[in-house]
Protein backbone atom coordinates (compact mmCIF):
# COMPACT_ATOMS: atom_id res chain seq x y z
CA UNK A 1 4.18 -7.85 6.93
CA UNK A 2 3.63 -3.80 7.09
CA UNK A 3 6.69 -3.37 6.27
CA UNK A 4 7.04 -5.45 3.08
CA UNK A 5 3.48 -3.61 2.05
CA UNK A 6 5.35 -0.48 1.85
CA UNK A 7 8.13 -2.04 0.24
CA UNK A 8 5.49 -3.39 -2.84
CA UNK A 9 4.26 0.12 -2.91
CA UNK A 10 7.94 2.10 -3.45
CA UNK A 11 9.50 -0.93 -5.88
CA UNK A 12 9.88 -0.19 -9.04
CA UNK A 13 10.98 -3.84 -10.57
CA UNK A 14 8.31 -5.19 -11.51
CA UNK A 15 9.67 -8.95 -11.18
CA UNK A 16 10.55 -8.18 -7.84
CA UNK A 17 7.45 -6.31 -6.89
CA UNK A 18 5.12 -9.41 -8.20
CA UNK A 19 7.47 -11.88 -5.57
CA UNK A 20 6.50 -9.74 -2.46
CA UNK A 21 2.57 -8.70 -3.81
CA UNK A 22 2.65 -12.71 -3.66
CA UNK A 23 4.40 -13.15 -0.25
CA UNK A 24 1.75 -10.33 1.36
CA UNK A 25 -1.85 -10.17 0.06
CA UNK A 26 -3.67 -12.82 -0.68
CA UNK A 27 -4.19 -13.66 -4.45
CA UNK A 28 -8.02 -12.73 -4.34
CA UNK A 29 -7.19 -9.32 -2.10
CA UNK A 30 -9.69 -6.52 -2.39
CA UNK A 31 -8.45 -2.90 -1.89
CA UNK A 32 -10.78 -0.36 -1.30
CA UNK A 33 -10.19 3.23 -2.13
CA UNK A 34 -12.30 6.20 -1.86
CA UNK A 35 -12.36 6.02 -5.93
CA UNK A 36 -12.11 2.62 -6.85
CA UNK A 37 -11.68 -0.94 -5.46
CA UNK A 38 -8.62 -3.41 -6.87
CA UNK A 39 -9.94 -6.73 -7.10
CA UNK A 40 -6.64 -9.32 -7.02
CA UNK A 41 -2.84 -8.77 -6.96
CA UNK A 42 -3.02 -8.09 -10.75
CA UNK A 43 -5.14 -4.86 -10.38
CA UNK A 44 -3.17 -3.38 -7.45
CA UNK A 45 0.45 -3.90 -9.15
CA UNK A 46 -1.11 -2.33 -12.11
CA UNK A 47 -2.27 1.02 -9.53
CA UNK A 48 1.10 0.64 -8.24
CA UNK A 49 2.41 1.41 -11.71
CA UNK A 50 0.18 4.17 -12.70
CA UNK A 51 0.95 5.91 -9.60
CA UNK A 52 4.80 5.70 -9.53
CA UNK A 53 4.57 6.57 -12.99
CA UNK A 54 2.81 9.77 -11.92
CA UNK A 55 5.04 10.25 -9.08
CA UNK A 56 8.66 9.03 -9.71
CA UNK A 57 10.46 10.55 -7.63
CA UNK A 58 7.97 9.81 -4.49
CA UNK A 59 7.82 7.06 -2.19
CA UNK A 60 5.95 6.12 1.03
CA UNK A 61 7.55 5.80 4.38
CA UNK A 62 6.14 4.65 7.83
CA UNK A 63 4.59 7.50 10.29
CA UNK A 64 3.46 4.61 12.39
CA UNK A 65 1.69 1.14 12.45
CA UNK A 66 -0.67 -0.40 15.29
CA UNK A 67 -2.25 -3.95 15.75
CA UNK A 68 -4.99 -5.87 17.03
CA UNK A 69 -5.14 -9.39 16.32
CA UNK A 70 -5.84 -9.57 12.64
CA UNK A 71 -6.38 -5.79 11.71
CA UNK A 72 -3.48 -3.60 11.49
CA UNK A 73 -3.49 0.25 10.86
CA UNK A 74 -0.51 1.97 8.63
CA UNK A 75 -0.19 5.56 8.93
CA UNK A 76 1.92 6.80 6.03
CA UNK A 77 3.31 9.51 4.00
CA UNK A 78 4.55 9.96 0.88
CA UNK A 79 6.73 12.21 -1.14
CA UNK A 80 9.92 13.46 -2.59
CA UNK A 81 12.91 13.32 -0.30
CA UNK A 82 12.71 16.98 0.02
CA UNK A 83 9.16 16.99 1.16
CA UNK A 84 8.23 13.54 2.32
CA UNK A 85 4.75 14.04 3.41
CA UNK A 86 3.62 15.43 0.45
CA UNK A 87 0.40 13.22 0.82
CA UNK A 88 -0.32 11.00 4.12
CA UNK A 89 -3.03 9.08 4.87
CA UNK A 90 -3.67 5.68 6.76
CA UNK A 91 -4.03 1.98 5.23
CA UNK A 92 -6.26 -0.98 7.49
CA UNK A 93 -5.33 -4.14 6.66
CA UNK A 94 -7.46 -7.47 7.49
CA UNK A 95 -5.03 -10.76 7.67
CA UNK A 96 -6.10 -13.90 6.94
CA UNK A 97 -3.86 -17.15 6.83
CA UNK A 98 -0.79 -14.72 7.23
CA UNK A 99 -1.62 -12.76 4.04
CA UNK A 100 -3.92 -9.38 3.55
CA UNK A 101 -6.84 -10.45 2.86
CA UNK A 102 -9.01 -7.12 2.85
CA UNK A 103 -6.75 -3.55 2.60
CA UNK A 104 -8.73 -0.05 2.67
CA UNK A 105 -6.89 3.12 1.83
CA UNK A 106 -8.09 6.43 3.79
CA UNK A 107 -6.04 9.46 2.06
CA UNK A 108 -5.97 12.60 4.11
CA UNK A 109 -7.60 15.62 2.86
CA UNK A 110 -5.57 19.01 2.54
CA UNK A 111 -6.71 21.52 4.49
């Protein structure tokens, strides 16, 4: 399921995107960010967008990813390929029936 996340996050078909948002979160899913909060699938695939539109030559690849029971914790980075961990930062996930049900985004701050 981690795995798939960051595979929503770094596809750029949007057809294909909306088929794996659908097989991962949960249709009501809540994201909370430091900035905002995404309330449904609709509103994160539409962040997705602005932010690969801002960054299209980035994408996010696994540092690491830890469970217990129904929370998991994704430690990530994302970049170009020359400099991958141009941002990191860690997303928690909260599963429910097999599918996120609550995701919160912590973004590292640059020293």
């Amino acid at each position: 399921m981690v795995e798939n996340h960051l595979k929503i996050w770094n596809e750029k078909d949007e057809a294909k995107r909306k088929v794996l948002l659908n097989q991962v979160y949960a249709s009501n899913v809540e994201m909370v960010d430091r900035h905002f909060i995404a309330e449904g699938i609709d509103d994160i695939s539409k962040f997705i967008v602005e932010l690969q539109t801002k960054n299209p030559d980035f994408k996010f690849t696994t540092k690491s990813v830890e469970t217990n029971h129904n929370i998991a914790r994704l430690y990530w980075q994302f970049g170009s390929k020359e400099k991958p961990a141009v941002v990191s930062g860690m997303d928690l996930f909260v599963i429910e029936n097999g599918k996120v049900q609550k995701l919160y985004v912590f973004v590292d701050q640059k020293e």
